[in-house]
Protein backbone atom coordinates (compact mmCIF):
# COMPACT_ATOMS: atom_id res chain seq x y z
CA UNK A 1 -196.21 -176.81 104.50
CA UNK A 2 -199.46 -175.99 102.43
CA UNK A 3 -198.14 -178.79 99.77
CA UNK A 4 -197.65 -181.21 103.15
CA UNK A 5 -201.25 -180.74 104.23
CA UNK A 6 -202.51 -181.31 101.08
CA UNK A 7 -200.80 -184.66 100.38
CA UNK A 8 -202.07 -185.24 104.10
CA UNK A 9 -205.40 -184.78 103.24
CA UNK A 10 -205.61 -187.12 99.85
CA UNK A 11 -204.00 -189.59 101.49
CA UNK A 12 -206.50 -189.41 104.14
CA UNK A 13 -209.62 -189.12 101.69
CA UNK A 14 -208.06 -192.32 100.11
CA UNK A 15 -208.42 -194.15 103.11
CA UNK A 16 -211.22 -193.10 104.53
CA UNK A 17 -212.84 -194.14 100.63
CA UNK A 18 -211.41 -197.66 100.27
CA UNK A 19 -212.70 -197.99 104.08
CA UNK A 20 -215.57 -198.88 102.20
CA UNK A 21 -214.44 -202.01 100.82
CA UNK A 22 -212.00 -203.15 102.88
CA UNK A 23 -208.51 -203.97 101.18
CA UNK A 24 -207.66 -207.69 101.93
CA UNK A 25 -204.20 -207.23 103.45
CA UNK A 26 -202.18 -210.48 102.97
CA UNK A 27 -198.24 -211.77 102.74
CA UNK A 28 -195.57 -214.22 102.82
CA UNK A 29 -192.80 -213.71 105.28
CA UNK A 30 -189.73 -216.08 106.61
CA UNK A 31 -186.76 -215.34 109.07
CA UNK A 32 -183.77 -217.31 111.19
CA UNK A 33 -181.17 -216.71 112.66
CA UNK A 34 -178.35 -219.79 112.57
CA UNK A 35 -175.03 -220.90 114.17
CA UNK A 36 -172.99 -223.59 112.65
CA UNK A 37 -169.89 -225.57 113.85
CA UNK A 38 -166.86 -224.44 111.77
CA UNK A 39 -167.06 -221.39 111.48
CA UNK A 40 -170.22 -219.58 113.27
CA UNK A 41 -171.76 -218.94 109.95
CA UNK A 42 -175.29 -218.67 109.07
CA UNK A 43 -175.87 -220.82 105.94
CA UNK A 44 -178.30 -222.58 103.57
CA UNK A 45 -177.45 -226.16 101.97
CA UNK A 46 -179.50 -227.15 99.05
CA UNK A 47 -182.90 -226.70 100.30
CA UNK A 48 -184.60 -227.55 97.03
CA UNK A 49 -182.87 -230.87 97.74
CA UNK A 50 -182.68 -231.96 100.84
CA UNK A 51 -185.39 -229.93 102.78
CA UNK A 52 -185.81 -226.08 104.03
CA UNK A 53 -186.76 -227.04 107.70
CA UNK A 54 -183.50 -225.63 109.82
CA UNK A 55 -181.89 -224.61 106.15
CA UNK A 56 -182.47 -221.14 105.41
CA UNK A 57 -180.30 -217.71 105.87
CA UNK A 58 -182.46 -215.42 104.47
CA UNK A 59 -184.98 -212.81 105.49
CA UNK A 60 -188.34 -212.77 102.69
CA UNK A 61 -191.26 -210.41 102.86
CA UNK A 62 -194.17 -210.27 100.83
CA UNK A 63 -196.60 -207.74 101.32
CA UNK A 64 -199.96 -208.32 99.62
CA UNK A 65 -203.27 -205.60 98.39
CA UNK A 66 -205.74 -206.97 96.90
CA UNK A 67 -209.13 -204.56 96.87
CA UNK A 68 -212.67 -205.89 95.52
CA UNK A 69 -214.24 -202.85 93.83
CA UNK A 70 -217.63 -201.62 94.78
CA UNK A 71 -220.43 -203.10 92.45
CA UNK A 72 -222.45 -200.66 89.78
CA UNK A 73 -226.09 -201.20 89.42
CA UNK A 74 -226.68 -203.45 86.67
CA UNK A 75 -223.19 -205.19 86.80
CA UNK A 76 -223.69 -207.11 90.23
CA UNK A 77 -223.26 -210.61 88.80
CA UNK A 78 -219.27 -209.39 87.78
CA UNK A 79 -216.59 -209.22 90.18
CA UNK A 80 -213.82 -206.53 89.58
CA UNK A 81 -210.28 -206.81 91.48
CA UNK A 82 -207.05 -204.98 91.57
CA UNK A 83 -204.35 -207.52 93.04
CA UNK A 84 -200.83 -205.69 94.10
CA UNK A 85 -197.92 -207.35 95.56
CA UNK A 86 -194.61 -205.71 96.59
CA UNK A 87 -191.65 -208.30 97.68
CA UNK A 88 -188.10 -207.98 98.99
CA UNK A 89 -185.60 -210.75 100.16
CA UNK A 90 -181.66 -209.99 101.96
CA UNK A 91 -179.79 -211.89 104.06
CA UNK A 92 -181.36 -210.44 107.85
CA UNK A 93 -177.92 -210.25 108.91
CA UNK A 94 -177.89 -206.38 110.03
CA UNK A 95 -180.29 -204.08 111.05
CA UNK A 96 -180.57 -201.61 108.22
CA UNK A 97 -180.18 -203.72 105.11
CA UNK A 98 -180.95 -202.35 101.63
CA UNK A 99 -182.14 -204.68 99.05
CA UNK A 100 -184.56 -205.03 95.93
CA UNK A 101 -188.27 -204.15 96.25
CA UNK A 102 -189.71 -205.87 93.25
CA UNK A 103 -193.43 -205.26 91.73
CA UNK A 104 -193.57 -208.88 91.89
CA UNK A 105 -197.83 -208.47 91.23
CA UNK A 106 -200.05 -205.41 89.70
CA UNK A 107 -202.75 -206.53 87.67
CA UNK A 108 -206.86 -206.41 87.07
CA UNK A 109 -208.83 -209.47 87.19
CA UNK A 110 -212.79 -209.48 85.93
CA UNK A 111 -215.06 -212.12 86.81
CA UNK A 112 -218.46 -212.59 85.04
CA UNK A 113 -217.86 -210.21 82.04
CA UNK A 114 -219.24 -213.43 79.68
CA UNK A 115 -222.41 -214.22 80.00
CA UNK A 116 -222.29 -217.68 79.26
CA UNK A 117 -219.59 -218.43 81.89
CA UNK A 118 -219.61 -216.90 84.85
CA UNK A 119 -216.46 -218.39 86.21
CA UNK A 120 -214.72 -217.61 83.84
CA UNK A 121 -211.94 -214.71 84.69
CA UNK A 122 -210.39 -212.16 82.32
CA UNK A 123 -207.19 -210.75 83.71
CA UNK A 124 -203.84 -208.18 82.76
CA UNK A 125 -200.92 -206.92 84.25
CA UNK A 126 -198.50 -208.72 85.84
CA UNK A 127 -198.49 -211.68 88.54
CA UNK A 128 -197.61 -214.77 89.90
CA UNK A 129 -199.18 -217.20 87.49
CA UNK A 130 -200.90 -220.56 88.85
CA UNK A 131 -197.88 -220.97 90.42
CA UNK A 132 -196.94 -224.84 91.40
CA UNK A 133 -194.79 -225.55 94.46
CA UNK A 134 -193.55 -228.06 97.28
CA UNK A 135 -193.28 -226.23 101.02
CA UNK A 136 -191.31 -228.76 102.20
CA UNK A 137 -188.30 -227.58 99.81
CA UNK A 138 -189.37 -224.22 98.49
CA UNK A 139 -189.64 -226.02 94.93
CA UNK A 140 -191.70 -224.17 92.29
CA UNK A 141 -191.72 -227.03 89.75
CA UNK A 142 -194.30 -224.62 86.99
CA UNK A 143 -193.78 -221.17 87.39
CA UNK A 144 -194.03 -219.30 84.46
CA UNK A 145 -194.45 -215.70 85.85
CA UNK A 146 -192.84 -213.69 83.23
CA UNK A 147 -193.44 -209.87 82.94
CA UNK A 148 -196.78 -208.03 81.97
CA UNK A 149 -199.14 -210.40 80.11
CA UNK A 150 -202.85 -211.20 80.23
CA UNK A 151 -205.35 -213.97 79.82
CA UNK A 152 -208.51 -215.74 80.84
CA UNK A 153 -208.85 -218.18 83.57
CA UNK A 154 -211.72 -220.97 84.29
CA UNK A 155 -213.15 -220.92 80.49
CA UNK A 156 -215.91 -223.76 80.92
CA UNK A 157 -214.60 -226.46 77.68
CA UNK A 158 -215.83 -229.84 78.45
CA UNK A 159 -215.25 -231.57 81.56
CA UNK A 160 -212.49 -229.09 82.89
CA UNK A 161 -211.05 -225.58 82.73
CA UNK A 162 -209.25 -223.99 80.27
CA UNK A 163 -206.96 -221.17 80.73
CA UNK A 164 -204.80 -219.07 78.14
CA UNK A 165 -201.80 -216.99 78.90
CA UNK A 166 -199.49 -214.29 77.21
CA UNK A 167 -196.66 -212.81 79.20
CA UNK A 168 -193.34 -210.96 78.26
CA UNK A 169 -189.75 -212.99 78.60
CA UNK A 170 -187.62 -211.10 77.55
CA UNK A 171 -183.48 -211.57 77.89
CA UNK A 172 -180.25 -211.11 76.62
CA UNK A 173 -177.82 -212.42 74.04
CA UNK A 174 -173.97 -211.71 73.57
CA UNK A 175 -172.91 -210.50 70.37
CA UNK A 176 -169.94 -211.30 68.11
CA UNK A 177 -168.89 -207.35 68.80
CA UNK A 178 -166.13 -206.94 71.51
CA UNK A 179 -166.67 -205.33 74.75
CA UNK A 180 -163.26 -203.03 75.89
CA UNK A 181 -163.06 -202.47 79.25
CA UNK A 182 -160.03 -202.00 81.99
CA UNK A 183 -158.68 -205.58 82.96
CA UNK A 184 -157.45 -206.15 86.75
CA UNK A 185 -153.82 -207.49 86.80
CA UNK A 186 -153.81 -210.78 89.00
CA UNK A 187 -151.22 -208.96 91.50
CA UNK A 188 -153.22 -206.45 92.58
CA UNK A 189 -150.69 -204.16 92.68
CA UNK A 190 -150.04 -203.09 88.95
CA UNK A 191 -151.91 -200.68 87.49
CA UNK A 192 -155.37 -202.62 85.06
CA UNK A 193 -154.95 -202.77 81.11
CA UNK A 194 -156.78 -201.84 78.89
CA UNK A 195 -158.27 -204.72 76.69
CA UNK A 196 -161.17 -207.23 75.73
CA UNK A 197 -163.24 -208.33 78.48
CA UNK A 198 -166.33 -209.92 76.76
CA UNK A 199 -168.65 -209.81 74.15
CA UNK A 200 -171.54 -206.73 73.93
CA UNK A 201 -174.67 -207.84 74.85
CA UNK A 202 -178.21 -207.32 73.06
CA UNK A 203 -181.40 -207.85 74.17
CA UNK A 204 -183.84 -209.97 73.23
CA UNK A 205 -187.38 -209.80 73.25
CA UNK A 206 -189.54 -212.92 74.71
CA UNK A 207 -192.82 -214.22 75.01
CA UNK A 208 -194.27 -217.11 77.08
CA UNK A 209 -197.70 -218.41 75.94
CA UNK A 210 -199.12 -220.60 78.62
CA UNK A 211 -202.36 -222.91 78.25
CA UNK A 212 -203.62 -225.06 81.13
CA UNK A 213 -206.22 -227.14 81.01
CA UNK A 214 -207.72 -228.22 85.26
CA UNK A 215 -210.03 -230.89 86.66
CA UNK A 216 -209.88 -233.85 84.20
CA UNK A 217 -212.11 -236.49 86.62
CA UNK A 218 -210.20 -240.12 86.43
CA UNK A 219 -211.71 -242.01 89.15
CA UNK A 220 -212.78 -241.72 93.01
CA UNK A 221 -211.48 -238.34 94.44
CA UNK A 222 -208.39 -238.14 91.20
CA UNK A 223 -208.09 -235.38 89.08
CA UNK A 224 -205.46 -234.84 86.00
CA UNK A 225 -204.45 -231.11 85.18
CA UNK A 226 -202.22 -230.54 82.45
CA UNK A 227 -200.02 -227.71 80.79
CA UNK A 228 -198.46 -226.63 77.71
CA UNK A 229 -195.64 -224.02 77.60
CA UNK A 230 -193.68 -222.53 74.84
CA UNK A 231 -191.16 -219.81 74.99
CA UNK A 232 -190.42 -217.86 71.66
CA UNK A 233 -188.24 -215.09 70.88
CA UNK A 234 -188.84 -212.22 67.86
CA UNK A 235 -186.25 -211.18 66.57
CA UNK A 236 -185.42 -207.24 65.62
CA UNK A 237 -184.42 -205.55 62.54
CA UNK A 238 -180.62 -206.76 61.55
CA UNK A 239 -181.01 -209.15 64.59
CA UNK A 240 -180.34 -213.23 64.56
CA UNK A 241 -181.34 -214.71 67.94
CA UNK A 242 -179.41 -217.46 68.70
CA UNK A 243 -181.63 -219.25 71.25
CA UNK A 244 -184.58 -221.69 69.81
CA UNK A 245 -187.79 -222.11 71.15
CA UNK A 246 -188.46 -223.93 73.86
CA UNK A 247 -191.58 -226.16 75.22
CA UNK A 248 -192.50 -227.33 78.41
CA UNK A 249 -195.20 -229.70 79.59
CA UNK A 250 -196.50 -230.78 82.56
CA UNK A 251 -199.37 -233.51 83.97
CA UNK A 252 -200.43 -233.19 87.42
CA UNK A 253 -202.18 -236.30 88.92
CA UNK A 254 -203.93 -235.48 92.43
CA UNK A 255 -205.27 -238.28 94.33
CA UNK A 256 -207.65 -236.99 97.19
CA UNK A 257 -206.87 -239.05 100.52
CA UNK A 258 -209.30 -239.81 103.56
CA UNK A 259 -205.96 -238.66 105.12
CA UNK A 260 -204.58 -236.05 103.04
CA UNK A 261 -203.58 -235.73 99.27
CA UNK A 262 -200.70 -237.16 96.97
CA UNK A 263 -199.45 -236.01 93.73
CA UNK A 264 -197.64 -237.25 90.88
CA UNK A 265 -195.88 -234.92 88.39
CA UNK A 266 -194.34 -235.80 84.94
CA UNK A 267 -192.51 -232.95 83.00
CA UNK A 268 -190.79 -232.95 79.89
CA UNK A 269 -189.04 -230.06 78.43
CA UNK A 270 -186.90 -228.97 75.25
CA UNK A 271 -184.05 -226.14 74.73
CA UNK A 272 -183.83 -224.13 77.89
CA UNK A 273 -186.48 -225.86 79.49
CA UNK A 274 -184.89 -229.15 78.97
CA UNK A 275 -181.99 -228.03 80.73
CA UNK A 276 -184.18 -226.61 83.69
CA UNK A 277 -185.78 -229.94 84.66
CA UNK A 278 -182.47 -231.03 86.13
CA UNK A 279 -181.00 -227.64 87.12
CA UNK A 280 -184.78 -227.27 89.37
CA UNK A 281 -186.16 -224.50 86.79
CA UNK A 282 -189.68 -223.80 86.77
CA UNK A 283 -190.43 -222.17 83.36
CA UNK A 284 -190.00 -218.44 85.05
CA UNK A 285 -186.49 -217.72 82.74
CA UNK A 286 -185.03 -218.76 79.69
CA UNK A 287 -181.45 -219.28 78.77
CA UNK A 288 -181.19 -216.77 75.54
CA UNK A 289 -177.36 -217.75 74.47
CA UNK A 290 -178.22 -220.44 72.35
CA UNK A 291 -176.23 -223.04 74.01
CA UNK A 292 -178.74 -224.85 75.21
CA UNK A 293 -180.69 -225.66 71.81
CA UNK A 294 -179.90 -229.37 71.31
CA UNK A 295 -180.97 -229.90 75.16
CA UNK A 296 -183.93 -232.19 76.01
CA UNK A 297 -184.83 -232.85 80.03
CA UNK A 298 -187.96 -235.10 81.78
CA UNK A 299 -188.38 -235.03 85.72
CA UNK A 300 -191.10 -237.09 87.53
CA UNK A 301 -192.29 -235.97 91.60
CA UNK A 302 -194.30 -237.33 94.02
CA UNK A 303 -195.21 -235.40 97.00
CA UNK A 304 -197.61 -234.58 99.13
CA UNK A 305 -198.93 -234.99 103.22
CA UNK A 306 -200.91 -237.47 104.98
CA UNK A 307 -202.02 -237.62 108.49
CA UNK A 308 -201.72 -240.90 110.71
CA UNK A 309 -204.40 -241.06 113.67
CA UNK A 310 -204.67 -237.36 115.58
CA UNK A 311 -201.17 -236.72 116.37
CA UNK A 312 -198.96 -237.45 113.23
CA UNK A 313 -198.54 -235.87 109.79
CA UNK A 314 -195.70 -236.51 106.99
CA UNK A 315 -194.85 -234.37 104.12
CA UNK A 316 -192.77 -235.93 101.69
CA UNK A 317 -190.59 -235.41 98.11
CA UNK A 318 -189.31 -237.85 95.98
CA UNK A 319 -187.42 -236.31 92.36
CA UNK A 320 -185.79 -237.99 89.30
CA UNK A 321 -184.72 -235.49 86.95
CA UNK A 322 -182.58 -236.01 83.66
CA UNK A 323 -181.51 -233.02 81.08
CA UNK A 324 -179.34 -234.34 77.98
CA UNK A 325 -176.97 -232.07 76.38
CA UNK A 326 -176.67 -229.27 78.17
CA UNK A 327 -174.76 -226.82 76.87
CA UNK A 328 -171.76 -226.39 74.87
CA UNK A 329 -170.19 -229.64 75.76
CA UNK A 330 -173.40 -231.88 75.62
CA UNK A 331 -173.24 -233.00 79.50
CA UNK A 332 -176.31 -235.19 80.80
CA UNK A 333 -177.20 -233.51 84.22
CA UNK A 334 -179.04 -236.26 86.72
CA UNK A 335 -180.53 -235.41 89.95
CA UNK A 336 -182.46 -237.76 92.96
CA UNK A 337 -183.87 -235.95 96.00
CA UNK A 338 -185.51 -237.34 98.77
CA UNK A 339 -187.07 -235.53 101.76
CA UNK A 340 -189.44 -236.86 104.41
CA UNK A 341 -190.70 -234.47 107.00
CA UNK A 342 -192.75 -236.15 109.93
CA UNK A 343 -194.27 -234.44 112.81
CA UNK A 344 -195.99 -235.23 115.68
CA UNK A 345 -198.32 -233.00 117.61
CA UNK A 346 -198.73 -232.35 121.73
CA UNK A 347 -200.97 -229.94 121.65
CA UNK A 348 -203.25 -227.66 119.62
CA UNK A 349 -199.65 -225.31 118.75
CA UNK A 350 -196.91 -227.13 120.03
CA UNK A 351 -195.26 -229.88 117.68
CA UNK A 352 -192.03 -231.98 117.14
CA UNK A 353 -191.09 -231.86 113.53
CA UNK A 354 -187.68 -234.20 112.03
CA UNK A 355 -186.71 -233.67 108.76
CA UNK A 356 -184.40 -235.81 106.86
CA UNK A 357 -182.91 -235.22 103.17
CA UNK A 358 -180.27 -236.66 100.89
CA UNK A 359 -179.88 -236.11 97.54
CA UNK A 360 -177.12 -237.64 94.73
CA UNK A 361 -176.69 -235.67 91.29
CA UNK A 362 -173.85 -235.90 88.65
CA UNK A 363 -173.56 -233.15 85.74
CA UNK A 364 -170.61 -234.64 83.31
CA UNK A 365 -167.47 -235.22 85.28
CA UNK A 366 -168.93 -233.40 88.38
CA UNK A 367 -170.52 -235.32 91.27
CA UNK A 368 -172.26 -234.06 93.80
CA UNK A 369 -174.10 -235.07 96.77
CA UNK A 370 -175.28 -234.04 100.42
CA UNK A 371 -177.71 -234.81 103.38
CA UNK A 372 -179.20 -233.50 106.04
CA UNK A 373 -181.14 -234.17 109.57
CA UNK A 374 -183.32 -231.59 110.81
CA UNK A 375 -185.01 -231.52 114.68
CA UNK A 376 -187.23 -229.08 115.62
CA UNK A 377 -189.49 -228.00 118.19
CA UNK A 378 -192.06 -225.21 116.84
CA UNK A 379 -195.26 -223.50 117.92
CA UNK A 380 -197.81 -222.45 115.66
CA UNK A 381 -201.26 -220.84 114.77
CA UNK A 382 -203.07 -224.23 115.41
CA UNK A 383 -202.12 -227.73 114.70
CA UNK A 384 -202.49 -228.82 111.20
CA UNK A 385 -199.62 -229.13 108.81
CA UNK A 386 -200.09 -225.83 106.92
CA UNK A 387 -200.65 -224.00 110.55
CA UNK A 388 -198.61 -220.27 110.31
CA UNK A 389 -197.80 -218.62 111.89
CA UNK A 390 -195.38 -220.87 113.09
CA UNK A 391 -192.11 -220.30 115.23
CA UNK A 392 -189.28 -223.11 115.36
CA UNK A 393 -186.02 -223.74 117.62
CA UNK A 394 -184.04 -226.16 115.52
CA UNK A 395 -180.66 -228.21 115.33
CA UNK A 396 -179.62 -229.15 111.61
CA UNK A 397 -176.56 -231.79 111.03
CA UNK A 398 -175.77 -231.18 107.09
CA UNK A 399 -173.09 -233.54 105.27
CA UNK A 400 -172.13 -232.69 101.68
CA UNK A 401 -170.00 -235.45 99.79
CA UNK A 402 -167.59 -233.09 97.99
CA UNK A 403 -166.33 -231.06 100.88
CA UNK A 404 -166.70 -228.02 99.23
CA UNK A 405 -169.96 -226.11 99.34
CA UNK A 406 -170.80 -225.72 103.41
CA UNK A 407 -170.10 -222.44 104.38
CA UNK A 408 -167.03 -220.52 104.11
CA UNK A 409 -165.28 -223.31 105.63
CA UNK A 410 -165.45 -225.85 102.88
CA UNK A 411 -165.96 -228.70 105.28
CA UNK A 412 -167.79 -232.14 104.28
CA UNK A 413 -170.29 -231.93 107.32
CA UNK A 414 -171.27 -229.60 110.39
CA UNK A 415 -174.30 -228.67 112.40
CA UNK A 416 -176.41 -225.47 113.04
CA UNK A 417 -178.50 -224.28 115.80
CA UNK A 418 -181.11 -221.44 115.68
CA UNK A 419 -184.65 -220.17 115.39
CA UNK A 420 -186.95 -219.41 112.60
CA UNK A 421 -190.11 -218.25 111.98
CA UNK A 422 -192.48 -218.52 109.03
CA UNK A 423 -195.65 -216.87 108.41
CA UNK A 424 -198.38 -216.49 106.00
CA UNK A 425 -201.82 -214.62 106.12
């Protein structure tokens, strides 16, 4: 009990001390429930593709510290900050669900330590890197979060800002050693064997070095940022990795609207990250097995929202992707996705939002393809676009071209119904 009160009584002298600068409490968090046609299953159907609006089946939380530290006399031009972020996704079908909390954030950021740049921001630890996403389809198209790493932000160089990155990567790699283990028998009724059932696995250590350079003016209300990416692998004592280097690079044309904003995004990438332009990769992972070493990949976007008059606003994507031999047997992988999401507003929180999507992609023999119209009626934290939170009653009618990926029941179309709610803060 003694032991109790004292943990009772730190934890309470913690508070009571950070009361003094207030931690900024902020997250992410999304939720649905959904009832489909065949079968009564809750489902998601390429959402990256054809739109997330009245497509998801999962239950996300991100829960978000970040405290300013007190200033010291003689420092008060610098900024000090400890960022923290703890996340966890499942599928929200029961009520007591264990999953994964990840450290997906816990670093130290320092603003003002050089005196001839006071932007400029020194940081280490680990976090979500100038991330790069479309809402509409929960696409990160540059996300090279990796592990632990460091860098400096906002550097002052010429017209723009430069900023520098180092972050761990690091994988796995099969070996040419066998890997024993018991092997089911296909009856289910005889007893395993014991036999071969893979290759030992080694790891690899990784590094992603990251270098961004922001705000390149090109005319009225346009700016260019662009970004340079290369993954590299040591390798250990006695150790051959089989994966090669890979680079990725990206150009991000913004053009400022008297109605909203546009963007334009060209990517190229080599090895692993030429396979991840058509497979929707962002630069986060790395394929370490060496098969995809002879693989090049390009994708171009355009996206972004405009408003029409007081009522309307459309979000919109449009992809091309291409990877070229991919993998062991060389396959070009193409994708096209198209989503359009209109709404129009009655009110200051009530909206109609529709939501259509198709997409067509073929990856060697194997075509694929799918499409989907979304209706919803949602109510949110004020009436712009971005407005969270924000809850929705939808109907979804999903069609996928193969017959083989909706649900449990492997049909080539059916509908949903259900709610969902989506929040940020």
């Amino acid at each position: 009990m003694k032991n109790l009160n004292r943990v009772a009584i730190a934890v309470s002298a913690a508070l009571l001390t950070s009361a003094v600068g207030a931690v900024d409490f902020n997250g992410y968090m999304r939720a649905g429930t959904g009832l489909s046609g065949n079968n009564g299953e809750n489902y998601s159907f390429e959402k990256n593709k054809i739109g997330r609006l009245g497509n998801e089946n999962d239950l996300y939380v991100e829960f978000g510290f970040r405290q300013e530290l007190p200033k010291i006399a003689g420092m008060e031009d610098q900024k000090w900050v400890v960022d923290a972020m703890i996340a966890q996704g499942n599928s929200g079908n029961n009520g007591w669900e264990d999953g994964d909390f990840n450290v997906a954030q816990f670093n130290v950021q320092a603003t003002g330590l050089i005196a001839s740049d006071k932007e400029a921001t020194m940081w280490a630890g680990k976090r979500y890197y100038q991330r790069k996403d479309i809402h509409i389809t929960d696409f990160y198209f540059l996300n090279t979060s990796g592990g632990a790493g460091g860098g400096i932000e906002n550097l002052s160089v010429g017209p723009g800002k430069l900023s520098l990155a180092w972050m761990l990567d690091d994988g796995s790699q099969n070996t040419d050693e066998d890997e024993y283990g018991y092997i089911p028998n296909p009856d289910g009724v005889t007893a395993p064997t014991w036999g071969v059932v893979g290759k030992k696995s080694e790891s690899v250590n990784g590094h992603i070095f990251d270098a961004r350079y922001a705000g390149i003016n090109l005319w009225n209300n346009a700016t260019l940022d662009v970004a340079a990416v290369y993954n590299v692998a040591n390798e250990k004592e006695n150790q051959t990795v089989k994966a090669d280097d890979g680079v990725m690079l990206t150009a991000i044309l913004q053009q400022g609207l008297s109605n909203g904003f546009n963007q334009t995004i060209l990517q190229y990438g080599t090895s692993s990250y030429g396979t991840q332009m058509a497979a929707l990769g962002a630069g986060a992972w790395f394929d370490r097995s060496g098969e995809q070493n002879d693989a090049t990949g390009y994708r171009v976007i355009n996206w972004g929202v405009v408003s029409f008059g007081d009522n309307i606003e459309v979000g919109h994507q449009l992809m091309y992707a291409n990877s070229a031999d991919v993998g062991l047997a060389k396959e070009e992988h193409e994708l096209f996705s198209a989503v359009v999401r209109p709404m129009y507003k009655w009110n200051q929180n009530m909206k109609t939002i529709l939501e259509l999507g198709v997409f067509s992609e073929s990856k060697g023999a194997e075509d694929k393809g799918g499409s989907k119209v979304t209706i919803a009626q949602a109510w949110s934290m004020g009436d712009s676009f971005w407005a969270r939170p924000e809850l929705r009653v939808f109907a979804s009618y999903l069609t996928d071209d193969e017959g083989t990926t909706l649900g449990s029941s492997k049909g080539d179309s059916d509908y949903t119904i259900g709610m969902q709610v989506e929040a940020w803060f």
